[in-house]
Protein backbone atom coordinates (compact mmCIF):
# COMPACT_ATOMS: atom_id res chain seq x y z
CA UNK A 1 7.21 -19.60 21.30
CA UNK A 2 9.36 -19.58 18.34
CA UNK A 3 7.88 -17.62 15.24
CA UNK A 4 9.35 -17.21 11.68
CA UNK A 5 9.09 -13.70 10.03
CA UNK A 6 9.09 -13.86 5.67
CA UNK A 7 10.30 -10.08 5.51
CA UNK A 8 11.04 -7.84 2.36
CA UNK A 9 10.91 -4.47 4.45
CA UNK A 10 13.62 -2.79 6.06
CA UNK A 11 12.34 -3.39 9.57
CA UNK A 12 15.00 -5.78 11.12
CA UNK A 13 16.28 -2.44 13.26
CA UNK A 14 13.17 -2.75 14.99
CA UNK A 15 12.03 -5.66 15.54
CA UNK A 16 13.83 -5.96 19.41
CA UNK A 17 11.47 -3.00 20.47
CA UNK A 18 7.86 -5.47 19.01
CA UNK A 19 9.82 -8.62 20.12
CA UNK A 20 12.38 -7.94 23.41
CA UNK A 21 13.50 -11.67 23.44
CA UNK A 22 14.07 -12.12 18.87
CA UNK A 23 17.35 -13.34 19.84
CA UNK A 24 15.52 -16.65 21.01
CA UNK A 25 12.18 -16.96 19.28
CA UNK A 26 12.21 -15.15 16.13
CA UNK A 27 13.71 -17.07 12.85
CA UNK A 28 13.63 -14.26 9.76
CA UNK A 29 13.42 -14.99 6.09
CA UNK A 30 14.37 -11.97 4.20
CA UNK A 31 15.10 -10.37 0.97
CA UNK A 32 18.51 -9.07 0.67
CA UNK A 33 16.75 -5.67 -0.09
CA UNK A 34 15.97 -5.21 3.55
CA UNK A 35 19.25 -5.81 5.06
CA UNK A 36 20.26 -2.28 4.25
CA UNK A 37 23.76 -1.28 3.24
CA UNK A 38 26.04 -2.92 5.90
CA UNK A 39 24.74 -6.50 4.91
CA UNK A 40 23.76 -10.02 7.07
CA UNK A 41 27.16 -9.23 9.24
CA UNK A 42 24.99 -6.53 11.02
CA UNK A 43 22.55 -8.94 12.28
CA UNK A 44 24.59 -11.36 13.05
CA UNK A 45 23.50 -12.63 16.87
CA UNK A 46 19.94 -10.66 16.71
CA UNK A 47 17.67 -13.32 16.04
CA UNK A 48 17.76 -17.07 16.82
CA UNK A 49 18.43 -17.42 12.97
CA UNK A 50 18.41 -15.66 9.92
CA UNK A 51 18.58 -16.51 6.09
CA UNK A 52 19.06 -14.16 3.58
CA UNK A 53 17.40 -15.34 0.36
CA UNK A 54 18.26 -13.70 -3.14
CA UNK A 55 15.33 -15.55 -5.08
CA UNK A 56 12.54 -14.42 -2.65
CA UNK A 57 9.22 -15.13 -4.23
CA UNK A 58 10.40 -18.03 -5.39
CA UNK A 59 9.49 -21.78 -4.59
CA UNK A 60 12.91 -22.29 -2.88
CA UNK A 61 11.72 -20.31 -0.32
CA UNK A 62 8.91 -21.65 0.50
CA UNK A 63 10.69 -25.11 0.91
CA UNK A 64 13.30 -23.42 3.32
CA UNK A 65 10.63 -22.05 5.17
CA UNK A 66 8.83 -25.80 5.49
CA UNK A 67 12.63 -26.98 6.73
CA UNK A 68 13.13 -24.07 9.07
CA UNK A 69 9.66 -24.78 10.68
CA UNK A 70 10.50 -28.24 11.26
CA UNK A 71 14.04 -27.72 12.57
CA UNK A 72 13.04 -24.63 15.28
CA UNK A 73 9.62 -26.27 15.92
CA UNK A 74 8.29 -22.48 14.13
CA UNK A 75 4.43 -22.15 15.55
CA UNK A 76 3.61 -19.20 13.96
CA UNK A 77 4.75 -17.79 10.65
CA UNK A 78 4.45 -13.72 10.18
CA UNK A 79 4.09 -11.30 7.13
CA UNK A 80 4.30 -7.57 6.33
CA UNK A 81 4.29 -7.49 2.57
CA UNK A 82 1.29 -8.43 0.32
CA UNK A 83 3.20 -10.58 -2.14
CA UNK A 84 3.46 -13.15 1.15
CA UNK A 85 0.06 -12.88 2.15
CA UNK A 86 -1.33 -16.13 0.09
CA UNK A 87 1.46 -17.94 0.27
CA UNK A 88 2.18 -17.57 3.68
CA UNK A 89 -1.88 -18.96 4.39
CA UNK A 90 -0.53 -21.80 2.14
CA UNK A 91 2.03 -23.03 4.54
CA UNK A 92 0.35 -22.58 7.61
CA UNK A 93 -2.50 -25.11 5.76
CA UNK A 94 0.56 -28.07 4.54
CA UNK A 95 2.59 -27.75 8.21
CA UNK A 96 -0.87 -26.87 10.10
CA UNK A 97 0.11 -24.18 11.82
CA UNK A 98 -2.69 -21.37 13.12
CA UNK A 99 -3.35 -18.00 11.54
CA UNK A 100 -4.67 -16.42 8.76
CA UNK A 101 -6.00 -19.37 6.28
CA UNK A 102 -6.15 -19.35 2.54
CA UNK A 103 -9.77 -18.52 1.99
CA UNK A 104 -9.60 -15.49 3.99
CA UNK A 105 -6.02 -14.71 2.46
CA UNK A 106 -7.45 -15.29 -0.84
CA UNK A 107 -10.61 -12.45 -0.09
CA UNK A 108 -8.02 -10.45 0.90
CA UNK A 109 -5.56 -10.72 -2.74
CA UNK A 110 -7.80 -11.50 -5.58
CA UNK A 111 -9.77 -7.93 -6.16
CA UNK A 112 -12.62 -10.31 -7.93
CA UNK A 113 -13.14 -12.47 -4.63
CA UNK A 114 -12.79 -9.68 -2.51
CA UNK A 115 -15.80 -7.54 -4.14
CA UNK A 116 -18.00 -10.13 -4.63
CA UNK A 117 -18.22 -10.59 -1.18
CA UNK A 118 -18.30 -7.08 -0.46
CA UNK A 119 -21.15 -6.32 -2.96
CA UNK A 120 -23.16 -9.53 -1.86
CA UNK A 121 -23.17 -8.30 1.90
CA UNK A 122 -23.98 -4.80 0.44
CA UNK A 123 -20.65 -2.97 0.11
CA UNK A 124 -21.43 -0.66 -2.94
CA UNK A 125 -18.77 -1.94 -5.29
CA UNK A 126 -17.50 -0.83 -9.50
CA UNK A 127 -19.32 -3.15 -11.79
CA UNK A 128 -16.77 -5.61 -12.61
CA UNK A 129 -15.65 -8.72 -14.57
CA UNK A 130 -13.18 -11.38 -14.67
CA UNK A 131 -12.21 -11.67 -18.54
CA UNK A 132 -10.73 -14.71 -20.78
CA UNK A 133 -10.61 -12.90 -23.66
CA UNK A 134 -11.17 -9.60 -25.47
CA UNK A 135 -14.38 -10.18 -26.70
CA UNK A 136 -15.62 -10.33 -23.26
CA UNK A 137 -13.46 -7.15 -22.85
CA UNK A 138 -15.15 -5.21 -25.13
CA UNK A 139 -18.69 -6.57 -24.19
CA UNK A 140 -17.97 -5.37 -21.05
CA UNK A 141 -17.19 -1.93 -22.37
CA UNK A 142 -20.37 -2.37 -24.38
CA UNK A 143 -22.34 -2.77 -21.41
CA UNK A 144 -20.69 -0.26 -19.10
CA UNK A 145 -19.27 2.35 -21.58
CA UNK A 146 -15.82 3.77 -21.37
CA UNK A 147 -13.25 4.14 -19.58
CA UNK A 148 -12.47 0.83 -18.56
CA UNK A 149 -9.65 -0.34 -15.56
CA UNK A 150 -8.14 -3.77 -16.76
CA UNK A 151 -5.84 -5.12 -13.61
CA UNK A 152 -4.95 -8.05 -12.34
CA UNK A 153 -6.61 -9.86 -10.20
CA UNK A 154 -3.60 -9.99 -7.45
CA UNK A 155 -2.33 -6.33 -8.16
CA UNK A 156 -0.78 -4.46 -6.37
CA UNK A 157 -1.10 -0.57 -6.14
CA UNK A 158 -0.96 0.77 -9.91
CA UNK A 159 1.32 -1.71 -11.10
CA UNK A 160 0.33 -3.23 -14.63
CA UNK A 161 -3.17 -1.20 -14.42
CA UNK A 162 -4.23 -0.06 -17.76
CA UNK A 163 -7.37 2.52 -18.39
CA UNK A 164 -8.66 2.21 -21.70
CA UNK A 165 -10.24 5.20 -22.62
CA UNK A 166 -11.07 4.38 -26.52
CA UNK A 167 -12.06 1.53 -29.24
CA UNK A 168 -8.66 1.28 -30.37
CA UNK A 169 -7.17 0.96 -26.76
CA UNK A 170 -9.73 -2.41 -26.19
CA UNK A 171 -8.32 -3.47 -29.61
CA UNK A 172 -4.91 -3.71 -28.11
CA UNK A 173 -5.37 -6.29 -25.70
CA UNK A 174 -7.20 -8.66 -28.56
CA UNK A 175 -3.16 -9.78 -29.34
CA UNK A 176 -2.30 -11.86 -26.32
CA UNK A 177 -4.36 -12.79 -23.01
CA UNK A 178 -1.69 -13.43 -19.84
CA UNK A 179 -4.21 -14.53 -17.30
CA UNK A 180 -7.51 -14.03 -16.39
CA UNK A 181 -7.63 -10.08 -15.73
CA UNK A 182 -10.51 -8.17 -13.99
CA UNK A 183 -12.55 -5.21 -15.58
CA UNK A 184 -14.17 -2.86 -13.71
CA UNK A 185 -16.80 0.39 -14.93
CA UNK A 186 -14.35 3.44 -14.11
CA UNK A 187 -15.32 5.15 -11.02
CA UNK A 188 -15.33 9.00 -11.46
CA UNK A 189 -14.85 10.84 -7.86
CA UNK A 190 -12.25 12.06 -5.29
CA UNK A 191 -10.13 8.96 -3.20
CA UNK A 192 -9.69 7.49 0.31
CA UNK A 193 -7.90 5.25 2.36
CA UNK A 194 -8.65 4.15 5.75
CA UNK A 195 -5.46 2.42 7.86
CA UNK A 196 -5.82 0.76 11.11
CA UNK A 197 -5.48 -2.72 13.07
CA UNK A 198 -8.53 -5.65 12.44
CA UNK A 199 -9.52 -8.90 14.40
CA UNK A 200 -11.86 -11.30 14.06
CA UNK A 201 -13.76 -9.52 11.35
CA UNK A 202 -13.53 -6.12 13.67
CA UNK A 203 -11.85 -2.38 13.06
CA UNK A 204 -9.91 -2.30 16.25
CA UNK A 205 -8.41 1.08 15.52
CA UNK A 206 -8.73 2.84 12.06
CA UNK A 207 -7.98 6.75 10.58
CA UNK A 208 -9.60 7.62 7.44
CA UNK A 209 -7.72 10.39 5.03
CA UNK A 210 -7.70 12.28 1.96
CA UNK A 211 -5.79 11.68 -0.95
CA UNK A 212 -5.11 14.81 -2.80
CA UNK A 213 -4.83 13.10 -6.14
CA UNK A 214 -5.70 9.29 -7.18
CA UNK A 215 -2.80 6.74 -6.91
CA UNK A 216 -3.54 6.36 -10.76
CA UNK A 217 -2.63 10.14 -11.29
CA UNK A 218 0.54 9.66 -9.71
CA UNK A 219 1.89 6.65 -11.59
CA UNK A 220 0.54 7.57 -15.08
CA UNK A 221 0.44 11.45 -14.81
CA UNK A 222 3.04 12.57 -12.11
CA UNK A 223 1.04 13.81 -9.81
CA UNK A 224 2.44 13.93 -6.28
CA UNK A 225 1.12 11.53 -3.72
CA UNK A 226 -0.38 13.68 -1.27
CA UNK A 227 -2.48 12.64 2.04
CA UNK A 228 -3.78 14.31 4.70
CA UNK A 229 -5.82 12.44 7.72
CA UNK A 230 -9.36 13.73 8.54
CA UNK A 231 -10.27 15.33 11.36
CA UNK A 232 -13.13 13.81 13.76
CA UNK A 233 -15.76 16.07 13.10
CA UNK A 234 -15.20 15.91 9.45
CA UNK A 235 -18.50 14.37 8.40
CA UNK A 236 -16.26 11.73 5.91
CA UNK A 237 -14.44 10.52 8.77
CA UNK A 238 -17.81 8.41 10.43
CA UNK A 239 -18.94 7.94 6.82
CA UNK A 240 -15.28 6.14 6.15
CA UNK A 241 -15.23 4.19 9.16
CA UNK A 242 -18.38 2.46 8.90
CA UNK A 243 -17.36 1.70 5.49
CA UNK A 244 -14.25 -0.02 6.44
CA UNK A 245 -16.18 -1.69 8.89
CA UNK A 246 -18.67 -3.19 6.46
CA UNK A 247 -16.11 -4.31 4.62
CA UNK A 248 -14.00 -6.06 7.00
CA UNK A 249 -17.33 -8.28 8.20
CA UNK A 250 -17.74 -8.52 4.93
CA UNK A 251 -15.04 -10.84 4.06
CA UNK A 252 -13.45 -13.95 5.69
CA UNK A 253 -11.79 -12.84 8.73
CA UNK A 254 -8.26 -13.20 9.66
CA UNK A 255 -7.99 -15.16 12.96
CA UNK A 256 -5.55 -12.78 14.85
CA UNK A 257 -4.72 -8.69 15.05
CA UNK A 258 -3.26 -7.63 11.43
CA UNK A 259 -3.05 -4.37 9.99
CA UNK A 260 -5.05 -3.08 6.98
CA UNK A 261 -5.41 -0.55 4.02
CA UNK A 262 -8.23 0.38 2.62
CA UNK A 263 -9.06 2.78 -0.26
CA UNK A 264 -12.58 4.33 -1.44
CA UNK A 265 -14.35 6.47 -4.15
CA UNK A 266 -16.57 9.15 -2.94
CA UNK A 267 -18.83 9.73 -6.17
CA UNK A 268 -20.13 13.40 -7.34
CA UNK A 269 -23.65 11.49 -6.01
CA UNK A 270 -21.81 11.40 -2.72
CA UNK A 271 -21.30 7.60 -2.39
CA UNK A 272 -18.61 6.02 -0.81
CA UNK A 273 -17.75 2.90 -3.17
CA UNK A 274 -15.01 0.59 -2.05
CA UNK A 275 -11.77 0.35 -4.34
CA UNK A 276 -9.95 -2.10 -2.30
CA UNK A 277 -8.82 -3.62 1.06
CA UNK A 278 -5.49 -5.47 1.81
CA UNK A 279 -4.32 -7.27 5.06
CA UNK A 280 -1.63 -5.45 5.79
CA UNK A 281 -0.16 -2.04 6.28
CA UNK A 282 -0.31 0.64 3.42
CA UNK A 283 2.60 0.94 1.66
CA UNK A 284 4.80 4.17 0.90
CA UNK A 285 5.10 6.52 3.61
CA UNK A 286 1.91 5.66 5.21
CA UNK A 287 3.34 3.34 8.09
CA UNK A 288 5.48 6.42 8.43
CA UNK A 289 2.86 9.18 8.60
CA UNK A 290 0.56 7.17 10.69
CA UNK A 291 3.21 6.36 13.62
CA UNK A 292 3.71 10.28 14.14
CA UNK A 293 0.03 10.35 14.00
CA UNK A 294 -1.24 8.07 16.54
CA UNK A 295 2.17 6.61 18.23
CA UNK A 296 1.69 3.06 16.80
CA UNK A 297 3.74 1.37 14.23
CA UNK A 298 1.26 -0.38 11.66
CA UNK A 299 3.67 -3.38 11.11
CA UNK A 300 4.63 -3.91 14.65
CA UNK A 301 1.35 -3.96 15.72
CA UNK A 302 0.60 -6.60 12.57
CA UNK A 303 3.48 -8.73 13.48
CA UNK A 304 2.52 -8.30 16.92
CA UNK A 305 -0.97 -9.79 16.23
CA UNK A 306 -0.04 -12.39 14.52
CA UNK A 307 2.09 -13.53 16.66
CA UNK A 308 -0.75 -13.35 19.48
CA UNK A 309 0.58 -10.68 21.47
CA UNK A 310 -1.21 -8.35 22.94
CA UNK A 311 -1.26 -4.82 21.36
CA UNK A 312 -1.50 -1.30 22.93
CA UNK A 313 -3.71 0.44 20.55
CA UNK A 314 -3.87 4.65 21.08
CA UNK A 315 -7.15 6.43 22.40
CA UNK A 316 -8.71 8.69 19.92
CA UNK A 317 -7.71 11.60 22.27
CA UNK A 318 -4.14 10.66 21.68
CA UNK A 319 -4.18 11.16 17.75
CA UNK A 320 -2.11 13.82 16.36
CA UNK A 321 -3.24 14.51 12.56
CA UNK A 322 -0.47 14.08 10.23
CA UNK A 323 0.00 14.43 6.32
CA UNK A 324 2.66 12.92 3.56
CA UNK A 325 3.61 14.24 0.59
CA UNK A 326 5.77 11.82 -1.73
CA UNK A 327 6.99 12.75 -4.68
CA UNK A 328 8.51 10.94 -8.11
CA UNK A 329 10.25 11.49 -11.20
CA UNK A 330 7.89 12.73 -14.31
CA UNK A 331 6.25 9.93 -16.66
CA UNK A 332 8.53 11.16 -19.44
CA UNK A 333 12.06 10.86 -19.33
CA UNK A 334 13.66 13.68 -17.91
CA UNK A 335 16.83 14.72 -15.78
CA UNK A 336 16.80 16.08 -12.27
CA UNK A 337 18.23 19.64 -12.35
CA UNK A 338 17.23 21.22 -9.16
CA UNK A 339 15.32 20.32 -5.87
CA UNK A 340 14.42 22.39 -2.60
CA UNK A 341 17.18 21.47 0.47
CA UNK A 342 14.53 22.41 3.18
CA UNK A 343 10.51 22.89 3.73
CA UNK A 344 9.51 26.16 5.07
CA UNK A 345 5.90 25.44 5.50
CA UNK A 346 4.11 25.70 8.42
CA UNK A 347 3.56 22.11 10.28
CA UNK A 348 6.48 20.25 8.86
CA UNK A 349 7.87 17.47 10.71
CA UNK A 350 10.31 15.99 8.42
CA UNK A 351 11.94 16.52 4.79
CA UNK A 352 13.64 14.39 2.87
CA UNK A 353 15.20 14.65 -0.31
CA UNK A 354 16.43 11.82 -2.17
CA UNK A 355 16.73 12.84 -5.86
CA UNK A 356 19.88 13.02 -7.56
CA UNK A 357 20.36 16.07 -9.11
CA UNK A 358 21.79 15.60 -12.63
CA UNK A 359 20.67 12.19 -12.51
CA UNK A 360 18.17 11.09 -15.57
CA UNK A 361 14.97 8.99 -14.62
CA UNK A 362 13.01 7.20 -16.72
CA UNK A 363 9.48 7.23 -15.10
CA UNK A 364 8.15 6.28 -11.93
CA UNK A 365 9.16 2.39 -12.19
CA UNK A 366 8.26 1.89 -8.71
CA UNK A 367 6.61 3.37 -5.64
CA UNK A 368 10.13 3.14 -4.22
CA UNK A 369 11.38 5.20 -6.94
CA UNK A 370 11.07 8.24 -5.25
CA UNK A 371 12.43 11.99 -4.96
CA UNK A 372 11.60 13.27 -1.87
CA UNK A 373 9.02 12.67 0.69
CA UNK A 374 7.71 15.14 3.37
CA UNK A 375 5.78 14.55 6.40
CA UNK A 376 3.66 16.71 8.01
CA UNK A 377 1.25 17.89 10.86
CA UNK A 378 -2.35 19.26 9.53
CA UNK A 379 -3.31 23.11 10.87
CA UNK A 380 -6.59 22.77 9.18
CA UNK A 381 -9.81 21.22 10.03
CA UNK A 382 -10.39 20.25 6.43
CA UNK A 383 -7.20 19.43 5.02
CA UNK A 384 -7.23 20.11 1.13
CA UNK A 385 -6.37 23.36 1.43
CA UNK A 386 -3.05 22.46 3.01
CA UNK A 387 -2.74 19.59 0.83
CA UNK A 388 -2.54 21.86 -2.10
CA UNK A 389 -0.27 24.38 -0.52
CA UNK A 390 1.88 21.87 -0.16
CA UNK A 391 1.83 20.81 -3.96
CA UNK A 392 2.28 24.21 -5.16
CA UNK A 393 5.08 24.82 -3.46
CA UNK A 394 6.98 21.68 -4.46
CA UNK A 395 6.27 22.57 -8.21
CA UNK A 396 7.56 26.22 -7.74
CA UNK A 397 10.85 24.52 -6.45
CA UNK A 398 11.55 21.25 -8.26
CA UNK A 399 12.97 21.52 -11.81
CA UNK A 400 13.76 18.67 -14.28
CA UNK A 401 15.23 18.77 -17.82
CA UNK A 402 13.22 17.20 -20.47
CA UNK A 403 16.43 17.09 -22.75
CA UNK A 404 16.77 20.41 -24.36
CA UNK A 405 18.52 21.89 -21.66
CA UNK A 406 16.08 23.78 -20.41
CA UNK A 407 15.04 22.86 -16.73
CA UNK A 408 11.15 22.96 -15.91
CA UNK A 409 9.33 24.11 -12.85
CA UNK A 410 7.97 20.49 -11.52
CA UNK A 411 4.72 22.36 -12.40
CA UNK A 412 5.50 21.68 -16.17
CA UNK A 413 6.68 18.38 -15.26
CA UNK A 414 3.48 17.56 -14.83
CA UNK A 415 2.02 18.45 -17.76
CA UNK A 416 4.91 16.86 -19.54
């Protein structure tokens, strides 16, 4: 079987171990991002064929792909990243080729489609509304009160998410309307994700955790991304799972194994409300985290299933809890004076730094714009506690010049 890969990660090293014979079956279509520093020249010979694209999302790749299916007789095409999700359900549909379709793709990438199926089948879900203009912005607010989320429909993490808390702030969207964007009635509680493998509208294998602070927090108020998984008898970790498994029957199934990400509210009324699902693995260090968790690599067991392979999932037994800390440059622009060179905390797997000290950063641009990143096994049975020891200590080491010479604890930093 010959199958064609669209890849933006940097996962070509291991591809060999998912796929032992790449070198005849597997045709890759990849940003040059994930080619890594020594270029195309290192894979030269790995794979039956690969093409290195510079304008990746655009429609010139999607016509390679169509000519690269034809010419190695391609019967499956694979993703990792979300930005291929839809599009890569769109070419399976034109050169009829099986897995995920476009309706389930679509549940899957438009937040509005995705929780109006969830909330019809009884997922409880943010009151929400796809806008046109600002008037139906601020009836919305009207209706709902403030604060409001305004996203797009096909966001991804943070990126492009406004919360406006004030008149004034609905006021500023009255001067131009991109595309249809979604409101939603903010949801006020602490946040969840829930990672695993899914089939035929199934949680195959799934770990819920903890976020220590909102992804929101992190890109619009440098706080550190900090996660912890739950522990079995941790009355939120049956309460999550079900969840994720109302969801996922909830919404059009993808026809073979894929990974998946999902993130929930739990209110001060104690209900868990969905925030969103995707078909794939989480992103930052999450694929990271959960492979020293559980032994199994999120996309290799995605690529895996959609490919049709058979996948060796862990045994609950087998689980190891694990932790991440990642942490970014402040929201205001500041300069990186000084970082820690090692983690002395108890339960640390792996530290590393990748700041540049002296170097000045200009915000959080990216989840990939990143400092340092920590991962961790959990001592605890609950696992805030270690969550925040972990903070503290980063913002009693870190220190970052806001421009008047002076360098601030990363404690400061984050009330910068």
């Amino acid at each position: 079987m010959t199958l064609l890969l669209l890849n933006r990660r940097p996962l070509l090293d291991r591809l060999a171990s998912w796929f032992p014979d790449c070198a005849e079956e597997l045709v890759v279509v990849t940003d040059p991002s994930a080619l890594g520093d020594a270029g195309p020249a290192r894979w030269s010979g790995r794979f039956r064929h690969l093409a290195v694209v510079d304008d990746y999302t655009g429609r010139a790749t999607e016509e390679l792909v169509e000519r690269l299916v034809r010419e190695h007789a391609v019967e499956r095409i694979l993703t990792t990243a979300e930005t291929d999700v839809l599009r890569a359900a769109r070419l399976r549909h034109r050169l009829g080729l099986p897995g995920q379709d476009e309706a389930s793709a679509l549940a899957y990438r438009d937040k509005h489609v995705m929780k109006t199926l969830a909330g019809a089948a009884g997922v409880p879900v943010a009151p929400m509304r796809l806008l046109h203009s600002g008037a139906e912005l601020r009836d919305f607010a009207g209706e709902h009160g403030l604060p409001v989320v305004v996203k797009a429909v096909d966001g991804v993490a943070c990126l492009g998410q406004r919360v406006l808390t004030d008149p004034a702030a609905l006021r500023d969207l009255d001067g131009g309307w991109p595309a249809p964007l979604l409101a939603e009635a903010w949801i006020e509680g602490e946040t969840f994700h829930v990672d695993g493998v899914m089939a035929a509208g199934r949680v195959l294998f799934g770990r819920p955790s903890r976020y220590l602070h909102s992804q929101w927090l992190t890109h619009r108020a440098s706080a550190p991304l900090v996660s912890g998984m739950l522990a079995e008898d941790d009355p939120l970790f049956g309460r999550l799972q079900r969840a994720v498994g109302e969801v996922v029957r909830a919404l059009p199934a993808p026809s073979q194994a894929c990974a998946f990400h999902a993130e929930f509210f739990r209110t001060a009324e104690d209900r868990i409300v969905l925030c969103e699902i995707a078909c794939r693995a989480g992103g930052g260090s999450i694929v990271e985290a959960f492979e020293l968790a559980t032994g199994l690599n999120l996309h290799g067991a995605s690529l895996r299933g959609q490919a049709g392979r058979e996948l060796a999932l862990p045994a609950p037994g087998e689980v190891v809890r694990h932790g991440y800390a990642t942490w970014f440059p402040p929201v205001a622009p500041a300069t990186l004076r000084g970082l820690p060179a090692h983690c002395p905390l108890p339960g640390v797997v792996k530290y590393a730094p990748s700041g540049r000290i002296g170097h000045r950063y200009h915000g959080p641009d990216s989840p990939s714009h990143r400092v340092a990143d920590l991962f961790f096994r959990l001592t605890d049975g609950e696992p805030t506690t270690q969550l925040r020891e972990i903070e503290r200590w980063w913002a009693a080491q870190a220190r970052w010049d806001f421009g008047d010479g002076v360098a601030a604890p990363a404690a400061e930093a984050e009330r910068a």
